[in-house]
PDB file of N, CA and C in Angstrom:
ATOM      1  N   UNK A   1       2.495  30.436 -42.174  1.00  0.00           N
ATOM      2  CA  UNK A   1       2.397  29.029 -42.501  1.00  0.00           C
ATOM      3  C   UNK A   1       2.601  28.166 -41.255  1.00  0.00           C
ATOM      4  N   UNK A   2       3.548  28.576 -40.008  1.00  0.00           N
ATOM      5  CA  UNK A   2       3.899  27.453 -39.248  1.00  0.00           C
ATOM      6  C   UNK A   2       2.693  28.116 -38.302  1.00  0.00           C
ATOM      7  N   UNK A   3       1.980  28.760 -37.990  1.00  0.00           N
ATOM      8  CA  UNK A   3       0.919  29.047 -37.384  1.00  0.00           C
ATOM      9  C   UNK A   3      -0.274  28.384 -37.449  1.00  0.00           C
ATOM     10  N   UNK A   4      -0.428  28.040 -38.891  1.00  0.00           N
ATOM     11  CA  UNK A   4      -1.480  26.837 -39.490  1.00  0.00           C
ATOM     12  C   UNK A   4      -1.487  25.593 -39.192  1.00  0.00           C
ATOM     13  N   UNK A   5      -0.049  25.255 -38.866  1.00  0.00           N
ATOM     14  CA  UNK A   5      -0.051  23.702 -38.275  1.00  0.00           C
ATOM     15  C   UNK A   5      -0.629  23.223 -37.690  1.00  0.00           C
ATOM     16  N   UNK A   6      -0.831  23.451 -36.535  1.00  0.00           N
ATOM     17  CA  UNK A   6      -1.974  23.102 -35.173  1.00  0.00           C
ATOM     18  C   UNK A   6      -3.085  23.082 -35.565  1.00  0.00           C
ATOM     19  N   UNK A   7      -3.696  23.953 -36.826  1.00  0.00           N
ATOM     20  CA  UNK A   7      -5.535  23.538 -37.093  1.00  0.00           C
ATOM     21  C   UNK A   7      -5.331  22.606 -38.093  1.00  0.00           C
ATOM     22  N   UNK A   8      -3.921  22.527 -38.959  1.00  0.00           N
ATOM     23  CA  UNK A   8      -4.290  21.540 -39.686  1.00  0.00           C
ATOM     24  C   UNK A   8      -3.985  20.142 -39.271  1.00  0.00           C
ATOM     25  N   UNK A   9      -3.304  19.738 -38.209  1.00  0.00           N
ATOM     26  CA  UNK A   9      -3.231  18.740 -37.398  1.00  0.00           C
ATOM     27  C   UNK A   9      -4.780  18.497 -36.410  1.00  0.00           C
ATOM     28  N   UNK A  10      -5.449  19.472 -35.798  1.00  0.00           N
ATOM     29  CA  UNK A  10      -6.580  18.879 -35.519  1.00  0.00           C
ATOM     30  C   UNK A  10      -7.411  18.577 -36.181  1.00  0.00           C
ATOM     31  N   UNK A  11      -7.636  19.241 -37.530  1.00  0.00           N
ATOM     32  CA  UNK A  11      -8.523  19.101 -38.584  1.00  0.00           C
ATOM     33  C   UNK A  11      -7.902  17.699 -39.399  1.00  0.00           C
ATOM     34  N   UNK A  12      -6.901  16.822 -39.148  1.00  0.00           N
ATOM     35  CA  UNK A  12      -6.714  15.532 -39.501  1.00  0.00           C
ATOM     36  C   UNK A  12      -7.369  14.855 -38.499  1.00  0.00           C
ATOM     37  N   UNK A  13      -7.431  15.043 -37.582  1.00  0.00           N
ATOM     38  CA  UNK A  13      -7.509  14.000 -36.832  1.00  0.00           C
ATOM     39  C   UNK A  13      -9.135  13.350 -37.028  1.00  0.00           C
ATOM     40  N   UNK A  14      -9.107  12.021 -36.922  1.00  0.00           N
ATOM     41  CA  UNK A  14     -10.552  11.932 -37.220  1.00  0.00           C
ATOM     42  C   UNK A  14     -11.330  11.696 -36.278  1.00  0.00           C
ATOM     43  N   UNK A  15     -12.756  11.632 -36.287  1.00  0.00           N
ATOM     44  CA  UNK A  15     -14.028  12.101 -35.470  1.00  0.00           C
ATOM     45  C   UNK A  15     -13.989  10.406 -34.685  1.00  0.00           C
ATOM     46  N   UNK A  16     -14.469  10.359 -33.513  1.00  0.00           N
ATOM     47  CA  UNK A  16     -15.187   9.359 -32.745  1.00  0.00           C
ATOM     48  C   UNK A  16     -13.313   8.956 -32.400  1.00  0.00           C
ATOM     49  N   UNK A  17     -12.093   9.188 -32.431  1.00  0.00           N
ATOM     50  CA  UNK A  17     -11.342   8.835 -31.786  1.00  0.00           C
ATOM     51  C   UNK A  17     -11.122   8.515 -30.671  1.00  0.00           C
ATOM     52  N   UNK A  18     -11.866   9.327 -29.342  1.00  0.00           N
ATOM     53  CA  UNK A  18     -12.071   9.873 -28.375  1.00  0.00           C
ATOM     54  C   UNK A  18     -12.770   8.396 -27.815  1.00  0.00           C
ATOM     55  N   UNK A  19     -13.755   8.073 -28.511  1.00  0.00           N
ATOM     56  CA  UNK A  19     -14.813   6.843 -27.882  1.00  0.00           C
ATOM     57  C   UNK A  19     -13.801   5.664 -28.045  1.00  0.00           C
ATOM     58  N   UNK A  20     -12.543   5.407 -28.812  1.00  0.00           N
ATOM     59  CA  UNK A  20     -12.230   4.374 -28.796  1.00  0.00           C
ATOM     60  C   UNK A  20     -10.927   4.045 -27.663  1.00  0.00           C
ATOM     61  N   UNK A  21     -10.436   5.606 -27.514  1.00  0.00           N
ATOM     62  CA  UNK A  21      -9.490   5.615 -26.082  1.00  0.00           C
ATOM     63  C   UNK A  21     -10.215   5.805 -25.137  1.00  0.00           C
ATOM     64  N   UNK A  22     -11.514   5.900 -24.917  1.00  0.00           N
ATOM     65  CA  UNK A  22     -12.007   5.922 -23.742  1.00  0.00           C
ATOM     66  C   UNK A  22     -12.373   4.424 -23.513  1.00  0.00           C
ATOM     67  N   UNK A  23     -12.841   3.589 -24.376  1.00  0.00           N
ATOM     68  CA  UNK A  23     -13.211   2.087 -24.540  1.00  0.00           C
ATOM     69  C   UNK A  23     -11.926   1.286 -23.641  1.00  0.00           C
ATOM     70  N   UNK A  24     -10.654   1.990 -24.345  1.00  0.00           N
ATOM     71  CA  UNK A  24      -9.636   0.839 -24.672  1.00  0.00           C
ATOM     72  C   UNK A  24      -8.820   1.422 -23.005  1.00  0.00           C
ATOM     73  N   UNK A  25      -9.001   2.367 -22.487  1.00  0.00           N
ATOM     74  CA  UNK A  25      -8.786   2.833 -21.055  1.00  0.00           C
ATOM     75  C   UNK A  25      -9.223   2.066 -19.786  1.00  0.00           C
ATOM     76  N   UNK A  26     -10.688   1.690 -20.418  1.00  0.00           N
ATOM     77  CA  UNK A  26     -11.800   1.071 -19.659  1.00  0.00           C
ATOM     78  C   UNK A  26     -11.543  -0.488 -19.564  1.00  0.00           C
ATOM     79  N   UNK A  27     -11.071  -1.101 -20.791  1.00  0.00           N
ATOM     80  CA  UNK A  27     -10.713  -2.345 -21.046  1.00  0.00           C
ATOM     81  C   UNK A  27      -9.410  -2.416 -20.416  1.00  0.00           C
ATOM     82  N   UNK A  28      -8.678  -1.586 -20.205  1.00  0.00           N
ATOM     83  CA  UNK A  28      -7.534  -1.884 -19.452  1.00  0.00           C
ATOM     84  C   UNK A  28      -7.484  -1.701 -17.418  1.00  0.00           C
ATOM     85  N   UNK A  29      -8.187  -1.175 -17.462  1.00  0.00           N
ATOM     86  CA  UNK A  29      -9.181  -1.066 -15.624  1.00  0.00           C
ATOM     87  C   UNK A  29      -9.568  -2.486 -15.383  1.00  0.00           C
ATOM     88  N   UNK A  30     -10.881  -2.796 -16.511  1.00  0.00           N
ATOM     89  CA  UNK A  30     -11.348  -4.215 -16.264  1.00  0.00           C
ATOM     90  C   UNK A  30      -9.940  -5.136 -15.955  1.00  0.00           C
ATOM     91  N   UNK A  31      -9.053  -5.237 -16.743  1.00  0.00           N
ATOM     92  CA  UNK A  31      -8.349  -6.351 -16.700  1.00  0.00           C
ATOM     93  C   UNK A  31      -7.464  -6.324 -15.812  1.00  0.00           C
ATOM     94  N   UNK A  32      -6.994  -5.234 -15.404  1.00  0.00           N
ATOM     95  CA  UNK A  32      -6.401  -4.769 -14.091  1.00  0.00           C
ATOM     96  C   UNK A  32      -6.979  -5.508 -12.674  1.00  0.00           C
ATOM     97  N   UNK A  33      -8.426  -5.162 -12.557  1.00  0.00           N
ATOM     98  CA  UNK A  33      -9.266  -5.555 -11.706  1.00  0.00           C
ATOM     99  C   UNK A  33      -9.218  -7.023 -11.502  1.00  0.00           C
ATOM    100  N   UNK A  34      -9.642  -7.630 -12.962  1.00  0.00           N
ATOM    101  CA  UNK A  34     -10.138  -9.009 -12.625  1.00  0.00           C
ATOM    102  C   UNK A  34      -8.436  -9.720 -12.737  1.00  0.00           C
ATOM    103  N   UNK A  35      -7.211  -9.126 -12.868  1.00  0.00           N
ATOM    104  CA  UNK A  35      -5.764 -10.095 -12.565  1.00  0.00           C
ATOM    105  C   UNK A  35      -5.128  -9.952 -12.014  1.00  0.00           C
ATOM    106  N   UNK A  36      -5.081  -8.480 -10.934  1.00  0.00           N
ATOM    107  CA  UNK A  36      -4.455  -8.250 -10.084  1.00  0.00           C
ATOM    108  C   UNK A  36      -5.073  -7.624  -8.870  1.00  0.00           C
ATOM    109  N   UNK A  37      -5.941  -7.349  -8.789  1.00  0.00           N
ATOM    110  CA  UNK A  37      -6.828  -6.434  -7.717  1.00  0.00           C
ATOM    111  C   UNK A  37      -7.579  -7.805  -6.926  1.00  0.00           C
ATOM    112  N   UNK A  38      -8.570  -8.417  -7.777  1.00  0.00           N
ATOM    113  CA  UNK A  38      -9.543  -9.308  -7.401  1.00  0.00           C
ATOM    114  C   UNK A  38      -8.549 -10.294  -6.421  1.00  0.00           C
ATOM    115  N   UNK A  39      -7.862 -11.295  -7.466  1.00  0.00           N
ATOM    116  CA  UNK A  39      -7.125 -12.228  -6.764  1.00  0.00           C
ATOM    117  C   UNK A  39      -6.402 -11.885  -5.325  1.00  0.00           C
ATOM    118  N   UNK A  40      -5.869 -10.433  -5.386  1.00  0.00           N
ATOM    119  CA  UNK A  40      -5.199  -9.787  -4.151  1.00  0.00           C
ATOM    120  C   UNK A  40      -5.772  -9.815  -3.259  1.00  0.00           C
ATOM    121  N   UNK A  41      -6.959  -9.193  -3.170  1.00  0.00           N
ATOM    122  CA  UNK A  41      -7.958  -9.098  -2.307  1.00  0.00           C
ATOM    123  C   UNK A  41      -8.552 -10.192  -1.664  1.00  0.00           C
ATOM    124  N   UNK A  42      -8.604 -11.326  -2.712  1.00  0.00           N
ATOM    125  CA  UNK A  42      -9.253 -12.994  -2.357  1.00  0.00           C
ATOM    126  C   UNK A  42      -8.029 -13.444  -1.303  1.00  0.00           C
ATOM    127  N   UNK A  43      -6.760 -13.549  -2.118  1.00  0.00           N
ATOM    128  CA  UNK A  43      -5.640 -13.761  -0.655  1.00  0.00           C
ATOM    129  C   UNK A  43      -5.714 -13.078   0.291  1.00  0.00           C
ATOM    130  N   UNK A  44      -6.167 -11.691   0.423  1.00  0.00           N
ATOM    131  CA  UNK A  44      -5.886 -11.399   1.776  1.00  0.00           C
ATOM    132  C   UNK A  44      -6.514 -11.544   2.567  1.00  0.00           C
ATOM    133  N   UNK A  45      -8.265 -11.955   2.004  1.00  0.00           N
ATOM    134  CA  UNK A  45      -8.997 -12.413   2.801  1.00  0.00           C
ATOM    135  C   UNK A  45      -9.035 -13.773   3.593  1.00  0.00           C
ATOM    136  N   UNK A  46      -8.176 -14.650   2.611  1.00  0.00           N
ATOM    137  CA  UNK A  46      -8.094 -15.860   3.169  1.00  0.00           C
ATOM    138  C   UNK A  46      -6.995 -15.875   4.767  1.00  0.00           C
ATOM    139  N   UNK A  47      -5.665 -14.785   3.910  1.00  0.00           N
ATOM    140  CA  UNK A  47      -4.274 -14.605   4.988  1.00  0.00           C
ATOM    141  C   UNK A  47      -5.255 -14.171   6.450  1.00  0.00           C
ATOM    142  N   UNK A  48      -6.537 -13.220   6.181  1.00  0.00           N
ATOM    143  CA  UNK A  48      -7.035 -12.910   7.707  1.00  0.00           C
ATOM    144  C   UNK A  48      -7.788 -14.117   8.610  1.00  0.00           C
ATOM    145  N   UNK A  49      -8.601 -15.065   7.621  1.00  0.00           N
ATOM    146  CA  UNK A  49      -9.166 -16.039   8.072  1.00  0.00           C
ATOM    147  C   UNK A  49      -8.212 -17.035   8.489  1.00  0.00           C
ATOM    148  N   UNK A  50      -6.893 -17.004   7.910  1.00  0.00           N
ATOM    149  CA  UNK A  50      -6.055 -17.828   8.517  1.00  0.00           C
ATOM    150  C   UNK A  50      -5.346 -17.480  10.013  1.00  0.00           C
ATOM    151  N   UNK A  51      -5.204 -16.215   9.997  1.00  0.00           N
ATOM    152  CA  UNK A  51      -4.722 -15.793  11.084  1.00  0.00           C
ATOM    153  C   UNK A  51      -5.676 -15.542  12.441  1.00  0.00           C
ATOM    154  N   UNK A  52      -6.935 -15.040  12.529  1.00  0.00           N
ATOM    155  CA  UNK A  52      -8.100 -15.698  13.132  1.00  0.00           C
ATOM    156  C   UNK A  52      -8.484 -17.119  13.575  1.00  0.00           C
ATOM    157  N   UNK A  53      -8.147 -17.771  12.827  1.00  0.00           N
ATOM    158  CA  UNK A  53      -8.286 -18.984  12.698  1.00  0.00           C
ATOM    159  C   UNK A  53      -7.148 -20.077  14.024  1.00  0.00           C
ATOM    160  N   UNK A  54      -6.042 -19.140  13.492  1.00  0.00           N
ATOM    161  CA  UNK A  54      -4.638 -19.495  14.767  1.00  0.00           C
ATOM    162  C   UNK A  54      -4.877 -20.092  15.869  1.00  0.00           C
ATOM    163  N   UNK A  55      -4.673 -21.091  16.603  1.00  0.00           N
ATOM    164  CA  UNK A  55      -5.334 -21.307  18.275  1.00  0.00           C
ATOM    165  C   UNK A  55      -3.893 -21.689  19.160  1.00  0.00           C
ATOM    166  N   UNK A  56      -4.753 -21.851  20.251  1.00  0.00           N
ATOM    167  CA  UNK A  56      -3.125 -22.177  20.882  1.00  0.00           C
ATOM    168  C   UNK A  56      -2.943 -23.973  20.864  1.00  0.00           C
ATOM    169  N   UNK A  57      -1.660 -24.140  20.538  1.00  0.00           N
ATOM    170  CA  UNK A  57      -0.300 -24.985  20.011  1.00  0.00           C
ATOM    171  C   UNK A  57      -0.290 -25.074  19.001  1.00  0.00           C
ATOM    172  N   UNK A  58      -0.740 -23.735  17.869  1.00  0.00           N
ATOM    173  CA  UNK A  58      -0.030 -24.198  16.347  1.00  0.00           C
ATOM    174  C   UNK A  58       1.442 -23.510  16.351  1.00  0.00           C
ATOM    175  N   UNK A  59       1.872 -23.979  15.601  1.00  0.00           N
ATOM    176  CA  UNK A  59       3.556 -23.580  15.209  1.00  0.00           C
ATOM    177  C   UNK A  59       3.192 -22.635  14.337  1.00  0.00           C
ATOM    178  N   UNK A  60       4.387 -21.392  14.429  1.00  0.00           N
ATOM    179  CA  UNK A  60       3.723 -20.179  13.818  1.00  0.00           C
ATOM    180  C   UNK A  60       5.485 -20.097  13.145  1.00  0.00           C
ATOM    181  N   UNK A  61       5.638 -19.318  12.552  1.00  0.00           N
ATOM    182  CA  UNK A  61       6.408 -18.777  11.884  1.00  0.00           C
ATOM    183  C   UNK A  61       6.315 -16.772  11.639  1.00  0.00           C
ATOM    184  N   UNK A  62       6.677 -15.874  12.029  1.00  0.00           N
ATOM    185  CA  UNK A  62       6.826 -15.014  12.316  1.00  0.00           C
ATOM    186  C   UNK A  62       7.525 -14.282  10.893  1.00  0.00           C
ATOM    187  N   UNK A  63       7.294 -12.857  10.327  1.00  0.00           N
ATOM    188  CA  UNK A  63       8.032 -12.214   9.367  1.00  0.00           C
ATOM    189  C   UNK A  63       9.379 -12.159   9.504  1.00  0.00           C
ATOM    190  N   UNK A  64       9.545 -12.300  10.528  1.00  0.00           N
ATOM    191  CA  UNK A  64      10.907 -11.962  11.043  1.00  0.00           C
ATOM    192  C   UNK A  64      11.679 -13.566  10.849  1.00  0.00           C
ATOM    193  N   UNK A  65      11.053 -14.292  10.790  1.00  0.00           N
ATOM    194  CA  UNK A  65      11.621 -16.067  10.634  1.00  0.00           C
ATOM    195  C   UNK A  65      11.754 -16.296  11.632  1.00  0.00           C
ATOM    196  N   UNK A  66      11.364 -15.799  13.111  1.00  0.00           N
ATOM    197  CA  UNK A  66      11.502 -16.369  14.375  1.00  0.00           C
ATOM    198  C   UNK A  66      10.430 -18.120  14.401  1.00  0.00           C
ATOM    199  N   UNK A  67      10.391 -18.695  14.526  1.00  0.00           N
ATOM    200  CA  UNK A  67       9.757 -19.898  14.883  1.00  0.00           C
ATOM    201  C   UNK A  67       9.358 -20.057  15.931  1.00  0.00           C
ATOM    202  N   UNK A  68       7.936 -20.358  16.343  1.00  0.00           N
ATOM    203  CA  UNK A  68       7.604 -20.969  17.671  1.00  0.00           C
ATOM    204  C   UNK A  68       6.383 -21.791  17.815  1.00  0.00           C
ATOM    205  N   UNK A  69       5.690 -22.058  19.123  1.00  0.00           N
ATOM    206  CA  UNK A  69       4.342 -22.461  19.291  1.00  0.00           C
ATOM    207  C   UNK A  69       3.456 -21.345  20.151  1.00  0.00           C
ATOM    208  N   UNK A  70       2.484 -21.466  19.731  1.00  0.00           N
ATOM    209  CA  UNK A  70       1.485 -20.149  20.180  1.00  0.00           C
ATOM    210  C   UNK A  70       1.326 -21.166  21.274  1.00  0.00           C
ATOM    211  N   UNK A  71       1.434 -19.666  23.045  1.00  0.00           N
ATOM    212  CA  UNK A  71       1.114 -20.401  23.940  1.00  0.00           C
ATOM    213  C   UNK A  71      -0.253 -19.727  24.666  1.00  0.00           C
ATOM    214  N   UNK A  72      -0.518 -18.602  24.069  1.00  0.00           N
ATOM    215  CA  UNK A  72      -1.803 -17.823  24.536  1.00  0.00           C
ATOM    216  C   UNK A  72      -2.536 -16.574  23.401  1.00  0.00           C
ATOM    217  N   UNK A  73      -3.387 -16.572  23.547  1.00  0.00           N
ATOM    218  CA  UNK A  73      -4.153 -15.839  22.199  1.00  0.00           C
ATOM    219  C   UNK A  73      -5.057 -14.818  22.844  1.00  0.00           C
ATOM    220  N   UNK A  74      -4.627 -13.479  22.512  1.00  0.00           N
ATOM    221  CA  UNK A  74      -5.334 -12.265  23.157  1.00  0.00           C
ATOM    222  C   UNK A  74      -5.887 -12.021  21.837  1.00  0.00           C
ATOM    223  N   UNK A  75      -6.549 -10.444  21.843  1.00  0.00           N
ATOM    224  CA  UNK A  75      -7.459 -10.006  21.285  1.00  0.00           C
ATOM    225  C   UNK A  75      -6.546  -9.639  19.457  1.00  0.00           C
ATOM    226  N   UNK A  76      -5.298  -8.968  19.659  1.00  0.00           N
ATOM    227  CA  UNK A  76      -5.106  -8.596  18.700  1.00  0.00           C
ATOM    228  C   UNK A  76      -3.493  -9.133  18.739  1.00  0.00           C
ATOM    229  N   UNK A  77      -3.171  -9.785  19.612  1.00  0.00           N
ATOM    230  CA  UNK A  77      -1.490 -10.707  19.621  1.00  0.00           C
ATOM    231  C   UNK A  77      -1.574 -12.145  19.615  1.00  0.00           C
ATOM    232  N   UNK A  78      -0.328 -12.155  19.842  1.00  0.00           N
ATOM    233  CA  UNK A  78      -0.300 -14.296  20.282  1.00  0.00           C
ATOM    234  C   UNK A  78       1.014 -13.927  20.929  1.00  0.00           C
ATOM    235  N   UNK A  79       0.932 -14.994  21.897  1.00  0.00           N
ATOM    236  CA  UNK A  79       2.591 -14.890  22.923  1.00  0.00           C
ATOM    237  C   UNK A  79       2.833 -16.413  22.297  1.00  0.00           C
ATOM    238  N   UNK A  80       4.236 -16.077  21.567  1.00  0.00           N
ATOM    239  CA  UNK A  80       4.623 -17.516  21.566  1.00  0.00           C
ATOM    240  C   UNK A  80       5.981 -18.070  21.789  1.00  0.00           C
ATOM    241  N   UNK A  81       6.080 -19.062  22.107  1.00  0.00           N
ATOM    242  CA  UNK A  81       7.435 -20.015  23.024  1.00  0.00           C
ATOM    243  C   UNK A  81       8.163 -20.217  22.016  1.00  0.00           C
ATOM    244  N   UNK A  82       9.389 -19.504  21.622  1.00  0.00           N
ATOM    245  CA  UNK A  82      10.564 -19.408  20.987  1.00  0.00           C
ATOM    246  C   UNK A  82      11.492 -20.602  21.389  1.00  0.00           C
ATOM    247  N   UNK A  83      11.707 -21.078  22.627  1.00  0.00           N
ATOM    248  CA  UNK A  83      12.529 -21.903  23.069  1.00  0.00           C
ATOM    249  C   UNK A  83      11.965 -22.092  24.641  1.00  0.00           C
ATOM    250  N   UNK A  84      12.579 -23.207  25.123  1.00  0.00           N
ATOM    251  CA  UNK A  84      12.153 -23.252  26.914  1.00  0.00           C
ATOM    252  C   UNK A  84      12.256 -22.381  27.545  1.00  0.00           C
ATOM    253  N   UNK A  85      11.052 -22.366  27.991  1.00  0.00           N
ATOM    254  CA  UNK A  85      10.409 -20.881  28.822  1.00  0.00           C
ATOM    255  C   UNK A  85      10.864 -19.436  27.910  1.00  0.00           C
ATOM    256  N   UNK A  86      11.149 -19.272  26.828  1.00  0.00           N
ATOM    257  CA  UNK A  86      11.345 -18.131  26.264  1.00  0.00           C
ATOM    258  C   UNK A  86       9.854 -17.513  25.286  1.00  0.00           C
ATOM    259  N   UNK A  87       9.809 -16.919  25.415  1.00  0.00           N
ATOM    260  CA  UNK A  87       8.044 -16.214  25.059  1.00  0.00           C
ATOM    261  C   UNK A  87       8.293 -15.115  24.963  1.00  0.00           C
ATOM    262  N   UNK A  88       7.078 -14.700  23.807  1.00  0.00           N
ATOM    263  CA  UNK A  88       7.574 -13.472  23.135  1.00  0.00           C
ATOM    264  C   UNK A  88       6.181 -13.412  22.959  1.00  0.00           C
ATOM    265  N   UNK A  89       5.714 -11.470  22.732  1.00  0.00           N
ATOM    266  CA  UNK A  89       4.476 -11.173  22.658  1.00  0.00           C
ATOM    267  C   UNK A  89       4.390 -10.510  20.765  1.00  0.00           C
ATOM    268  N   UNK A  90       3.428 -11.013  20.089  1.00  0.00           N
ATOM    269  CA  UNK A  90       3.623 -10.638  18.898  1.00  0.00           C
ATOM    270  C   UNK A  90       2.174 -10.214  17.874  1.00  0.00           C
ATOM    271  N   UNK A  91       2.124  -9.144  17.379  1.00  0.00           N
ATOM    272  CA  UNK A  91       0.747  -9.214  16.778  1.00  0.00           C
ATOM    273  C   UNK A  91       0.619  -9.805  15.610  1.00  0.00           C
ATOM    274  N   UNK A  92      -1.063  -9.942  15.241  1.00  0.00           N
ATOM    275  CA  UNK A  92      -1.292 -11.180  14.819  1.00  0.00           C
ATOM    276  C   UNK A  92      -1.019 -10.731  13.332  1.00  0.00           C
ATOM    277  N   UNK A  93      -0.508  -9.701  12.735  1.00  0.00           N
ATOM    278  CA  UNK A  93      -0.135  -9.121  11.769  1.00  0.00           C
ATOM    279  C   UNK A  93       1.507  -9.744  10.875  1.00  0.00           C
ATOM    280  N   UNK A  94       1.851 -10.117  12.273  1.00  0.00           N
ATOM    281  CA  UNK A  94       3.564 -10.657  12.022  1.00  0.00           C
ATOM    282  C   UNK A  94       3.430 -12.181  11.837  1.00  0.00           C
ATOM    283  N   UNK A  95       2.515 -12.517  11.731  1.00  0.00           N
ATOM    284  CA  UNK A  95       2.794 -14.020  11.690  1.00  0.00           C
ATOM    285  C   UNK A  95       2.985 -14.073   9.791  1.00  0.00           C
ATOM    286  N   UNK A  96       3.741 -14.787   9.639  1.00  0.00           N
ATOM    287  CA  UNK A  96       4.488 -15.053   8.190  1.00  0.00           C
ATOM    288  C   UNK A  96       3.348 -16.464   7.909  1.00  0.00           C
ATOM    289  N   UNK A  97       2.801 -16.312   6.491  1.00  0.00           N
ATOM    290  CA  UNK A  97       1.758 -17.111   5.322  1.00  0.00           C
ATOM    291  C   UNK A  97       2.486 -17.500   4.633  1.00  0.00           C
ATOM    292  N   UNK A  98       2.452 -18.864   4.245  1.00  0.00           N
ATOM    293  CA  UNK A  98       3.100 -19.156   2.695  1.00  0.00           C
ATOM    294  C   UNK A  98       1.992 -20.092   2.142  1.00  0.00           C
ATOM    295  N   UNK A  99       2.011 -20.115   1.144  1.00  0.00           N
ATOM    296  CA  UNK A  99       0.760 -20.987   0.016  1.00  0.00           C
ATOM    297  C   UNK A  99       0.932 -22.009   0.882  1.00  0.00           C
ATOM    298  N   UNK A 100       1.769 -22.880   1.252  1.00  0.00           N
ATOM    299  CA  UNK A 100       1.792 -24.037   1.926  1.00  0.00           C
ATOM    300  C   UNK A 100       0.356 -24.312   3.410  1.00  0.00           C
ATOM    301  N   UNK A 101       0.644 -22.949   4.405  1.00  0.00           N
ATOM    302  CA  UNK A 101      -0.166 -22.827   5.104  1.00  0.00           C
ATOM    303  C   UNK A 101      -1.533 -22.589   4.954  1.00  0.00           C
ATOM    304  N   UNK A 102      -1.547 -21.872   3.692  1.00  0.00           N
ATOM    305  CA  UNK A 102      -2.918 -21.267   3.402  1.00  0.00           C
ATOM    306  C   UNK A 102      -4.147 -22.762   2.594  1.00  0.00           C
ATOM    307  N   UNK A 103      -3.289 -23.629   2.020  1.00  0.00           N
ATOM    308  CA  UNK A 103      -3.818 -25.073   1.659  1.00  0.00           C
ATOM    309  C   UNK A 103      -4.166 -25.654   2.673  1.00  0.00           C
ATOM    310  N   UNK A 104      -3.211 -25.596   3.490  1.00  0.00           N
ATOM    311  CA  UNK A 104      -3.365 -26.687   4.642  1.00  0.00           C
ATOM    312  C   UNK A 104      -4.752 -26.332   5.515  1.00  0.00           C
ATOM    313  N   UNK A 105      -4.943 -24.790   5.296  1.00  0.00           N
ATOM    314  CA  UNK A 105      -5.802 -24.143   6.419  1.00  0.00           C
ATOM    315  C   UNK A 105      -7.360 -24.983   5.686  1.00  0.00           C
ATOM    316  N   UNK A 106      -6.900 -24.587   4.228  1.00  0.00           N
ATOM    317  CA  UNK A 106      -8.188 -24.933   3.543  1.00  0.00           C
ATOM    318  C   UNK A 106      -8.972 -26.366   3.707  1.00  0.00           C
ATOM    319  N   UNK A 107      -7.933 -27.182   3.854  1.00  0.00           N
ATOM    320  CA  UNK A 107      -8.202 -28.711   3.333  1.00  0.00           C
ATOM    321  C   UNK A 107      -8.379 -29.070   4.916  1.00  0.00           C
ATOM    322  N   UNK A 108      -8.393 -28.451   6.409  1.00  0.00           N
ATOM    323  CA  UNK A 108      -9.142 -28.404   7.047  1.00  0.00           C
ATOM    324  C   UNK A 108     -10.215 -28.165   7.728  1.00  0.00           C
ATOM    325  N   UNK A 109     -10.426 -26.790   6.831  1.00  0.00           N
ATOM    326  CA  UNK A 109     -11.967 -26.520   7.160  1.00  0.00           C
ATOM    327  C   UNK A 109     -12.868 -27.698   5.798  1.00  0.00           C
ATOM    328  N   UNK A 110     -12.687 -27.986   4.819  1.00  0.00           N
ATOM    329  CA  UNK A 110     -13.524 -28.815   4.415  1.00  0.00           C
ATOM    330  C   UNK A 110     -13.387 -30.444   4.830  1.00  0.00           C
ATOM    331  N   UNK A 111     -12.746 -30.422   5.895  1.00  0.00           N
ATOM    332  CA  UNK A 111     -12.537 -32.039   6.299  1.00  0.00           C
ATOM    333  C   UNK A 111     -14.242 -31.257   7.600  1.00  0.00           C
TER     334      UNK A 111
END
């Protein structure tokens, strides 16, 4: 009798189940995509155009919360002036974004 269990548990189960967890798998990818993937991706594209964008004498802000002004712009750094005559070499990876900057960047390229 307890040997029978297992066919009579698959033999409940009913037909086309399969198509509706594969549906409802799929519906959960989509929504994944379009509320956390998409938007991610849209910021980070903007965080690179902002950081590209960088020239020399903007005030930068650093991950680290160091503060300064960019005083020269190489290929993949920025050296920037921490204090009089103090300069520091930093890649362009460390510079710290906040929504604040990323508006500001915006509402100058459409001026």
């Amino acid at each position: 009798m307890i040997q029978m269990l297992p066919l009579l548990q698959a033999a409940a189960q009913p037909k086309g189940g399969g198509s509706m967890t594969l549906l409802f798998i799929l519906l959960i990818i989509v929504i994944f995509y379009f509320f956390m993937i998409r938007p991610q991706q849209k910021k980070q594209k903007q965080v690179e155009e902002f950081r590209k964008g960088l020239q020399k004498g903007d005030k930068v802000t650093t991950i680290g919360g160091i503060h300064g002004k960019i005083v020269d712009v190489k290929e993949n750094t920025f050296v920037i002036e921490i204090a009089n005559d103090v300069r520091i070499e930093i890649e362009q990876a460390a510079i710290s974004i906040d929504d604040n900057q990323l508006k500001n960047a915006e509402k100058a390229k459409k001026e």
